[in-house]
PDB file of N, CA and C in Angstrom:
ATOM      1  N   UNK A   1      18.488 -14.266 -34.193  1.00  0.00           N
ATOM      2  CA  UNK A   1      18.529 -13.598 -32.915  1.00  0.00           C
ATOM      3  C   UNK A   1      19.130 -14.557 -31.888  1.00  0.00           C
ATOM      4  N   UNK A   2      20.229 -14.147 -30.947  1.00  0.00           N
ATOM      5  CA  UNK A   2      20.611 -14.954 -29.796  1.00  0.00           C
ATOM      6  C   UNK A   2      19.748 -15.097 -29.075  1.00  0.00           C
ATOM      7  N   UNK A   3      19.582 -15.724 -28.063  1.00  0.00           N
ATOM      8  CA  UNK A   3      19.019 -16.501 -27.029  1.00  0.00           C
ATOM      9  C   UNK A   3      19.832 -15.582 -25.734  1.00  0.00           C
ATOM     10  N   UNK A   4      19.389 -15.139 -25.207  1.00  0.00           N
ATOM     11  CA  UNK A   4      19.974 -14.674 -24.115  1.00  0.00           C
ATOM     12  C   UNK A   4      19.435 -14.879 -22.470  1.00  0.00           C
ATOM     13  N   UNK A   5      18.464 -16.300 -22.801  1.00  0.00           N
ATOM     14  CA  UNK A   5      18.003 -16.700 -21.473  1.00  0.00           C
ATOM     15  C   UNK A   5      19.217 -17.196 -20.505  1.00  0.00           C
ATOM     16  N   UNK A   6      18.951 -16.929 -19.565  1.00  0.00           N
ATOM     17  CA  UNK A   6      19.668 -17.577 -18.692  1.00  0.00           C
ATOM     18  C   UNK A   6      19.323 -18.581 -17.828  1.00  0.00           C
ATOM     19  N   UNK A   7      20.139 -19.479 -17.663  1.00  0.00           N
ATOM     20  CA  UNK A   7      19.335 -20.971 -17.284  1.00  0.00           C
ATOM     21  C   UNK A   7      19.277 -20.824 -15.628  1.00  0.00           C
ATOM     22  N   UNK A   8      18.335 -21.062 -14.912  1.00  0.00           N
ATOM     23  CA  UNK A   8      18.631 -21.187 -13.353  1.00  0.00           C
ATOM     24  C   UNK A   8      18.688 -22.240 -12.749  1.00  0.00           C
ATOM     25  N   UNK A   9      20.229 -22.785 -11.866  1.00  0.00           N
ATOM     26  CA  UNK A   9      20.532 -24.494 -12.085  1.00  0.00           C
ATOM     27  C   UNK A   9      20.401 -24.370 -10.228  1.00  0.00           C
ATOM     28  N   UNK A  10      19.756 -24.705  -9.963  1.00  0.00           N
ATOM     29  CA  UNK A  10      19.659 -24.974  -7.895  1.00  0.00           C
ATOM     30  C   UNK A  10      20.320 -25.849  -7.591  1.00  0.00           C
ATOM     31  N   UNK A  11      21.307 -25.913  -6.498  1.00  0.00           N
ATOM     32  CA  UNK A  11      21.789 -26.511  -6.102  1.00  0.00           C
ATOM     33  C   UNK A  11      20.823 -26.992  -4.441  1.00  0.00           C
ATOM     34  N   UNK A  12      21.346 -28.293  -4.346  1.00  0.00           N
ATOM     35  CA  UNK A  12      20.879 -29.072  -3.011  1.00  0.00           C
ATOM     36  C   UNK A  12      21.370 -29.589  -1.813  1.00  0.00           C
ATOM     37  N   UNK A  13      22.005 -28.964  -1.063  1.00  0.00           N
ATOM     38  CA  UNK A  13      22.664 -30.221   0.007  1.00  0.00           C
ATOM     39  C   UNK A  13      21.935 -31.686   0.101  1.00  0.00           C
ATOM     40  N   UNK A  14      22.707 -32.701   0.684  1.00  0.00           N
ATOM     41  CA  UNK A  14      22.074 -33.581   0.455  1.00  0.00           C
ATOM     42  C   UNK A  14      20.917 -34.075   1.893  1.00  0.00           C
ATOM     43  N   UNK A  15      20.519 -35.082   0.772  1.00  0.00           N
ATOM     44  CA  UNK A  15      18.834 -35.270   0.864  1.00  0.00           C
ATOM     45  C   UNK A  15      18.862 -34.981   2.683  1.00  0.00           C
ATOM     46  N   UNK A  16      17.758 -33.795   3.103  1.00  0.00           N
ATOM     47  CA  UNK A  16      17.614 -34.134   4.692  1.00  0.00           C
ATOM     48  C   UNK A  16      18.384 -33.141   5.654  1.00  0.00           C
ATOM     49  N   UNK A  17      19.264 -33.061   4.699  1.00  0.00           N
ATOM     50  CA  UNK A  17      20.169 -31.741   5.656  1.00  0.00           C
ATOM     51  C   UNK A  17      20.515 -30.159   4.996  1.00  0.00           C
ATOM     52  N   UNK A  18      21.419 -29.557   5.681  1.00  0.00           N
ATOM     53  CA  UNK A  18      21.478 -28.167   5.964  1.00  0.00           C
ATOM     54  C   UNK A  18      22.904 -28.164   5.107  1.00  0.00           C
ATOM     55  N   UNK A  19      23.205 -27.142   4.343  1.00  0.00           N
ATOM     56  CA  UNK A  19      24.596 -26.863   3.682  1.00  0.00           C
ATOM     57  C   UNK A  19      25.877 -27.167   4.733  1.00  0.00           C
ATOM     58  N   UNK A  20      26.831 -27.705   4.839  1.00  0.00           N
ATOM     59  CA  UNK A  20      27.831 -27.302   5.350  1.00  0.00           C
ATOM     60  C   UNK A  20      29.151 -27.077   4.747  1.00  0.00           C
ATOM     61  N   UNK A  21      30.077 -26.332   5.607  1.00  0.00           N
ATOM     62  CA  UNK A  21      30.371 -24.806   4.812  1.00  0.00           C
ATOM     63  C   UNK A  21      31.497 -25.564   3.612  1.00  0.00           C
ATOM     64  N   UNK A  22      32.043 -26.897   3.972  1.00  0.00           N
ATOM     65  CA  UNK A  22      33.158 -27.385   2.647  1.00  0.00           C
ATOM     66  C   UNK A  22      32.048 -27.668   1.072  1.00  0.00           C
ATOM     67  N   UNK A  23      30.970 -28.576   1.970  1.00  0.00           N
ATOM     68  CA  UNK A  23      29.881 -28.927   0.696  1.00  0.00           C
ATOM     69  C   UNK A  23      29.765 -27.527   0.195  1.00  0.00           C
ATOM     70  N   UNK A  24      29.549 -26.382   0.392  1.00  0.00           N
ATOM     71  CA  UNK A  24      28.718 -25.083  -0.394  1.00  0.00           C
ATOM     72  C   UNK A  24      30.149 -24.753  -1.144  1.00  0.00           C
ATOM     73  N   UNK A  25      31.023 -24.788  -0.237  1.00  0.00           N
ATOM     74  CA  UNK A  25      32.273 -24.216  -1.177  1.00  0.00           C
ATOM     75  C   UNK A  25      32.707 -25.061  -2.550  1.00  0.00           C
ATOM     76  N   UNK A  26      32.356 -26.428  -2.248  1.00  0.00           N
ATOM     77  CA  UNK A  26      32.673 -27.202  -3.592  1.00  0.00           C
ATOM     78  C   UNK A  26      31.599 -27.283  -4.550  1.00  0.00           C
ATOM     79  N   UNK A  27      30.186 -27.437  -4.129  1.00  0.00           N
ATOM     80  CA  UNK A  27      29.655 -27.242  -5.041  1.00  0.00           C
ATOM     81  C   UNK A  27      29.113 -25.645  -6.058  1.00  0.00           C
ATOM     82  N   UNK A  28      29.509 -24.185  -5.144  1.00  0.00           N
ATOM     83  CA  UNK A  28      29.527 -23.527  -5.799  1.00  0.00           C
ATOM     84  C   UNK A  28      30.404 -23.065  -6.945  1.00  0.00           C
ATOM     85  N   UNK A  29      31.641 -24.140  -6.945  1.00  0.00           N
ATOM     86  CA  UNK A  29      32.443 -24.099  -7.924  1.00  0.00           C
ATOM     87  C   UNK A  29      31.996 -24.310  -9.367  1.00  0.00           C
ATOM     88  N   UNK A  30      30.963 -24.861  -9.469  1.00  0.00           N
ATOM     89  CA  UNK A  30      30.454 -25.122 -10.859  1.00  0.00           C
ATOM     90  C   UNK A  30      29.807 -23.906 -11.245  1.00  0.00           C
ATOM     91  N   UNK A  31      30.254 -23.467 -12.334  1.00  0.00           N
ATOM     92  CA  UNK A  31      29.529 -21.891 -13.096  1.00  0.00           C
ATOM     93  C   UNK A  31      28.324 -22.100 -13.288  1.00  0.00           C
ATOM     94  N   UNK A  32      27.540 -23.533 -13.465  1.00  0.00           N
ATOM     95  CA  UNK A  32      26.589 -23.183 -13.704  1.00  0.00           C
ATOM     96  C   UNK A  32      25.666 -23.307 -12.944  1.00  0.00           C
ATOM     97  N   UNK A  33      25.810 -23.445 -11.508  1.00  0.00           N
ATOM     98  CA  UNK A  33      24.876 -22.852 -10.154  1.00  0.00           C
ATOM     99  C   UNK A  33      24.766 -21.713 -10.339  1.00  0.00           C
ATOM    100  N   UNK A  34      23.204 -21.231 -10.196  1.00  0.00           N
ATOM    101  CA  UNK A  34      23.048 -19.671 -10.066  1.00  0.00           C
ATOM    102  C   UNK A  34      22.266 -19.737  -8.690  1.00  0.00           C
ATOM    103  N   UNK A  35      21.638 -20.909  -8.041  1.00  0.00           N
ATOM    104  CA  UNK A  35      21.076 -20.612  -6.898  1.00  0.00           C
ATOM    105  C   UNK A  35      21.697 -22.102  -6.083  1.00  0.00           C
ATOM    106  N   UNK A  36      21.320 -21.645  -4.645  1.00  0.00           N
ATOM    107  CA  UNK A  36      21.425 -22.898  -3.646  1.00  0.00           C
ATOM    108  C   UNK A  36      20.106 -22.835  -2.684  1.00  0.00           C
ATOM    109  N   UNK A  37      19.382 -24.019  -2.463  1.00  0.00           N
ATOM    110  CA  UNK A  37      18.361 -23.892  -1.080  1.00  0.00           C
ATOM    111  C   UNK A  37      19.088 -24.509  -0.127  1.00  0.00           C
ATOM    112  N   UNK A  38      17.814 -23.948   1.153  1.00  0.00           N
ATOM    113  CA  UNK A  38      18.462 -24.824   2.676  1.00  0.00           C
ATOM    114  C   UNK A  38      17.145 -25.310   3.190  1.00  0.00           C
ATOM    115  N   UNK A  39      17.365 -25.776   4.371  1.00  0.00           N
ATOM    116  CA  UNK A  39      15.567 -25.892   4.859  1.00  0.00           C
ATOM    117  C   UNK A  39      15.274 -24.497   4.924  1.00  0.00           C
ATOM    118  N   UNK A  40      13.724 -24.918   5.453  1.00  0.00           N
ATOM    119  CA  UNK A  40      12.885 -23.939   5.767  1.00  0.00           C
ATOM    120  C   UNK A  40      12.843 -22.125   5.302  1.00  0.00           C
ATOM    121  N   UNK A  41      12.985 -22.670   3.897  1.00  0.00           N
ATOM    122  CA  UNK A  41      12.301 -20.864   3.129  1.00  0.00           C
ATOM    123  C   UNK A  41      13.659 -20.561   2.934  1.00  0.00           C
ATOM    124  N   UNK A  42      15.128 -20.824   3.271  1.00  0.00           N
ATOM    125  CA  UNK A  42      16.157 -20.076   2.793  1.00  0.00           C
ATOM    126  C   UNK A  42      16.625 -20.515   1.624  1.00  0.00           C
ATOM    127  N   UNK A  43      17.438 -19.883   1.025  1.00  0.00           N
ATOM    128  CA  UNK A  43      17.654 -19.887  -0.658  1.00  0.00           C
ATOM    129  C   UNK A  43      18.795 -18.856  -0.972  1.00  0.00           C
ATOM    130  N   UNK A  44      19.298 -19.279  -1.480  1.00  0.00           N
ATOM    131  CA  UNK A  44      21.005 -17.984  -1.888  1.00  0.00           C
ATOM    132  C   UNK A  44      21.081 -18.037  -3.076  1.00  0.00           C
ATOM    133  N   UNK A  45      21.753 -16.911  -3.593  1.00  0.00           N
ATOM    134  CA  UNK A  45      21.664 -16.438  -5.200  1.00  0.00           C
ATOM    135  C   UNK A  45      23.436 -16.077  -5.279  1.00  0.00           C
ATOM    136  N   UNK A  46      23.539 -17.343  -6.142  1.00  0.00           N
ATOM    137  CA  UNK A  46      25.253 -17.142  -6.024  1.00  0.00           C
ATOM    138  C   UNK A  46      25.684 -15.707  -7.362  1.00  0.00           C
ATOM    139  N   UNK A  47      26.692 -15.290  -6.842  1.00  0.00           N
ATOM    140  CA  UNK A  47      27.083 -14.508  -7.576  1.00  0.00           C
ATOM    141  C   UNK A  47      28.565 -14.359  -7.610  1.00  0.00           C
ATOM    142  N   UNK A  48      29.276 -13.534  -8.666  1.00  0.00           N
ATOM    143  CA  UNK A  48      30.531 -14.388  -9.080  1.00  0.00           C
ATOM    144  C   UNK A  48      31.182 -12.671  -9.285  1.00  0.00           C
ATOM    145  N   UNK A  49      32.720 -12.911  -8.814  1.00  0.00           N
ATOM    146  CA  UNK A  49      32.917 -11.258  -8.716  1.00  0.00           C
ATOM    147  C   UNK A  49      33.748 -11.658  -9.730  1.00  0.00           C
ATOM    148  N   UNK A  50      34.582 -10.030 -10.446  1.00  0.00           N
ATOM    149  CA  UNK A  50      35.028  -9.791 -11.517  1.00  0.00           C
ATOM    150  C   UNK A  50      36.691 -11.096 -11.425  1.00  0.00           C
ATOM    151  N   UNK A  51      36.995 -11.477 -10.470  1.00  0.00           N
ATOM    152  CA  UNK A  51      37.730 -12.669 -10.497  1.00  0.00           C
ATOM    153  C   UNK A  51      37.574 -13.763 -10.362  1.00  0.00           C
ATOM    154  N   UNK A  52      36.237 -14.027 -10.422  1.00  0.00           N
ATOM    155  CA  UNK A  52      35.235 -15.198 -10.549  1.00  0.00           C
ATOM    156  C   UNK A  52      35.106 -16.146  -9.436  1.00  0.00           C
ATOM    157  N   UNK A  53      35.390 -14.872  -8.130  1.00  0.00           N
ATOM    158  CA  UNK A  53      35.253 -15.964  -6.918  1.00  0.00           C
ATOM    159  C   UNK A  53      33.731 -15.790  -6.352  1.00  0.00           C
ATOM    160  N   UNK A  54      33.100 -16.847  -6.405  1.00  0.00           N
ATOM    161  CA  UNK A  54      31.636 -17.080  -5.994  1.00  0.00           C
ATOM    162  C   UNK A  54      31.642 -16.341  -4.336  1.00  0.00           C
ATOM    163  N   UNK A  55      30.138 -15.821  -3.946  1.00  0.00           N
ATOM    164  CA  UNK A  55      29.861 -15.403  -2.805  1.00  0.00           C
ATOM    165  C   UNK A  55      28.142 -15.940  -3.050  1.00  0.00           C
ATOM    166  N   UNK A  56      27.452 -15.794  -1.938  1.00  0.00           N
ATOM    167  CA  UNK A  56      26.143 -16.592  -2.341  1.00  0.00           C
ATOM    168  C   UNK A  56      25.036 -15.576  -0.938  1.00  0.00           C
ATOM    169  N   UNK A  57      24.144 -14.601  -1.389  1.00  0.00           N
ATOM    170  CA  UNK A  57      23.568 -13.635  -0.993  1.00  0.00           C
ATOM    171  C   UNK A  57      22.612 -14.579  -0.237  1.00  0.00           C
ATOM    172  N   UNK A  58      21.821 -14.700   1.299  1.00  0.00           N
ATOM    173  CA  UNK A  58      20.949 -15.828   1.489  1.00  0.00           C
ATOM    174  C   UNK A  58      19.810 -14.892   1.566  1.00  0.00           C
ATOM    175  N   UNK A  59      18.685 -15.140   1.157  1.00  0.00           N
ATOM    176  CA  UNK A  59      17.348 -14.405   1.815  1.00  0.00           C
ATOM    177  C   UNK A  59      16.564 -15.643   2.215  1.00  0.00           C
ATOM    178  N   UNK A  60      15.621 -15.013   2.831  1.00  0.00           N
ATOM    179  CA  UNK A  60      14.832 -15.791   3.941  1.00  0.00           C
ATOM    180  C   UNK A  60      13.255 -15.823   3.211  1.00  0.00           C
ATOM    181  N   UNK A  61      12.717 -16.737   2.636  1.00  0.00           N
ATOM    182  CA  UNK A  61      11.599 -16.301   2.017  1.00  0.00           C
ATOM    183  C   UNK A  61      10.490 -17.000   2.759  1.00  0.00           C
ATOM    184  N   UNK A  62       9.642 -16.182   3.462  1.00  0.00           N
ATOM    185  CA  UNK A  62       8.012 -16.777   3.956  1.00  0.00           C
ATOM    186  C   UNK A  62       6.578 -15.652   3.684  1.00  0.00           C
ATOM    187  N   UNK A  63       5.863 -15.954   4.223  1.00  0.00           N
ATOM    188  CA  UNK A  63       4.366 -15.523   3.912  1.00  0.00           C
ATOM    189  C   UNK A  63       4.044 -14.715   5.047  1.00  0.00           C
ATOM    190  N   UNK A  64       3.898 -13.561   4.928  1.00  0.00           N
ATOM    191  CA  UNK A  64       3.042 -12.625   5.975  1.00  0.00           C
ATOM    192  C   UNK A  64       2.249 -11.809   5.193  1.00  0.00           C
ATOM    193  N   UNK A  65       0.673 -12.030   5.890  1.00  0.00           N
ATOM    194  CA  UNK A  65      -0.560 -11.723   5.384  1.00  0.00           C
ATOM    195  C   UNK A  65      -0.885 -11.448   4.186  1.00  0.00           C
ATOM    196  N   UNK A  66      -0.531 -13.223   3.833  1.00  0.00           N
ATOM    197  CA  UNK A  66      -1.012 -13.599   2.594  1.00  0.00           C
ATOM    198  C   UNK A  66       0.141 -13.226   1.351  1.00  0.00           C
ATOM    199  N   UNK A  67       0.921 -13.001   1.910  1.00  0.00           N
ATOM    200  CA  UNK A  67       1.852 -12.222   0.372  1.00  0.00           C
ATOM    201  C   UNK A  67       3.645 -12.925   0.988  1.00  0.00           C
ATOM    202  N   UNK A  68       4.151 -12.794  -0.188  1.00  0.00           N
ATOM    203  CA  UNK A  68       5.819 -14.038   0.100  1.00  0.00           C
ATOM    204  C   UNK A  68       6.271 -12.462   0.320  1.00  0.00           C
ATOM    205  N   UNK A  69       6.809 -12.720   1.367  1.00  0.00           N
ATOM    206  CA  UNK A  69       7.921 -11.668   2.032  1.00  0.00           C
ATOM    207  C   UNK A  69       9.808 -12.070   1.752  1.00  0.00           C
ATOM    208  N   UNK A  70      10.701 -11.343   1.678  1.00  0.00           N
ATOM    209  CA  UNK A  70      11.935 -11.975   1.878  1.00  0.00           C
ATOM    210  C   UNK A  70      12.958 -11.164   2.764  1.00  0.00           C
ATOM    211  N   UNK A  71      13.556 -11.882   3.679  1.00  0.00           N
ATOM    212  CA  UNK A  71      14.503 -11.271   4.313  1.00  0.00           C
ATOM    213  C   UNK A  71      15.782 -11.591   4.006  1.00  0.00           C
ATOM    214  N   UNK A  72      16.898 -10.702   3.998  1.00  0.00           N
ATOM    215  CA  UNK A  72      18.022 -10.672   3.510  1.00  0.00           C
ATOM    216  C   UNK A  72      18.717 -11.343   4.872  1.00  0.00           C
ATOM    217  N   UNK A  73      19.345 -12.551   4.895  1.00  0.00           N
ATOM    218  CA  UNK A  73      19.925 -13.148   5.844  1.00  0.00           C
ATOM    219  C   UNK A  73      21.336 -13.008   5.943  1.00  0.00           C
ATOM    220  N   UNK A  74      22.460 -12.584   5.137  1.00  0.00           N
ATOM    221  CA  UNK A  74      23.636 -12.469   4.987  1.00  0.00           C
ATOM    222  C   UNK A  74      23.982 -13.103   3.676  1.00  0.00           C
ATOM    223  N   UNK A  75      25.539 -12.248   4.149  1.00  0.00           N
ATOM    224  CA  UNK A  75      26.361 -13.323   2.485  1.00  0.00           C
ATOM    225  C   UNK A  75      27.126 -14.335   2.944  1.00  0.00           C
ATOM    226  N   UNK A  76      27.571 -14.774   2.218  1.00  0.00           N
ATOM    227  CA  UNK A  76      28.244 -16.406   2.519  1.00  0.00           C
ATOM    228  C   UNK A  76      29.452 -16.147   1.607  1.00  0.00           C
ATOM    229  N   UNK A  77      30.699 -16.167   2.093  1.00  0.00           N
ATOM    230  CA  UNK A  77      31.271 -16.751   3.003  1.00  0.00           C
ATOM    231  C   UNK A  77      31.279 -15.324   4.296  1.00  0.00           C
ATOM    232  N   UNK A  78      31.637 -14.301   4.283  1.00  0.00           N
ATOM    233  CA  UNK A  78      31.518 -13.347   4.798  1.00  0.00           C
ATOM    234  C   UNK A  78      30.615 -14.262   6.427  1.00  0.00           C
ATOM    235  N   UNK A  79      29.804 -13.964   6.119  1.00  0.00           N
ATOM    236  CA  UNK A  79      29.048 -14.578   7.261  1.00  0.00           C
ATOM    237  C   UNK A  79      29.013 -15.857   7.328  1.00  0.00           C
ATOM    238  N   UNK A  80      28.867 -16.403   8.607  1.00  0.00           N
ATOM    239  CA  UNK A  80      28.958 -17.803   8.765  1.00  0.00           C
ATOM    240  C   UNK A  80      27.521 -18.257   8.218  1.00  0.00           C
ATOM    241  N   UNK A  81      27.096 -19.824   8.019  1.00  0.00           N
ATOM    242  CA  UNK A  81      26.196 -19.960   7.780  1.00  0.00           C
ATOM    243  C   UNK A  81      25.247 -20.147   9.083  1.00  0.00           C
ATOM    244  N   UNK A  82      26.259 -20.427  10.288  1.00  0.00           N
ATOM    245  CA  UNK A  82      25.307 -20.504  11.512  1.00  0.00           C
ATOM    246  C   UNK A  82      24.866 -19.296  11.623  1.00  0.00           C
ATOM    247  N   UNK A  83      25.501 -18.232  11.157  1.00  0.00           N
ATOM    248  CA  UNK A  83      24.955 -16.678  11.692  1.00  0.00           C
ATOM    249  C   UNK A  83      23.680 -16.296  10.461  1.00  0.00           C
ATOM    250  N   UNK A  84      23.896 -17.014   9.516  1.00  0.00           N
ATOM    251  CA  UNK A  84      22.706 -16.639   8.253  1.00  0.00           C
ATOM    252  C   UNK A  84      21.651 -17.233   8.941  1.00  0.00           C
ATOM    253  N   UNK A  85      21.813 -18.269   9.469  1.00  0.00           N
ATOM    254  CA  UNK A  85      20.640 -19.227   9.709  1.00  0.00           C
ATOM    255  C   UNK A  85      19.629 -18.480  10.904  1.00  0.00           C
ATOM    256  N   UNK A  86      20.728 -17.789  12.062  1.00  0.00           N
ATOM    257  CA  UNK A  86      20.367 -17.503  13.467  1.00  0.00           C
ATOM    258  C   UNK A  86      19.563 -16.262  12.530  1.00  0.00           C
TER     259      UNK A  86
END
């Protein structure tokens, strides 16, 4: 039987800071990023269109009354990341 897990590889800006927009573009080049974090609860789920150009969905993940909520913050590149963030 194949194996059909799929591995989930996170990507990091570096140590302390916030993505900026050349760093996200080069490191989403590697196929085998399936996610990226940022500070505070945001997180993007890269995804790869039928010509294999990466876009990276951001949601907003925190806790209201008691349970992880997520808000859909924008896509990237489409949206800026200052506007995902705002």
């Amino acid at each position: 039987m194949e194996d059909t897990t799929k591995i989930v590889t996170t990507a990091k800006p570096k140590k302390g800071k916030r993505w900026e927009h050349k760093e996200l573009e080069t490191r989403i080049k590697d196929p085998n990023i399936t996610r990226v974090s940022d500070q505070g609860g945001l997180y993007g789920v890269v995804r790869r269109g039928k010509d294999g150009v990466p876009s990276v969905m951001f949601r907003w993940r925190f806790r209201h009354d008691d349970k992880l909520a997520d808000f859909t913050a924008g896509t990237w590149p489409g949206d800026s990341l200052k506007e995902i963030r705002d």
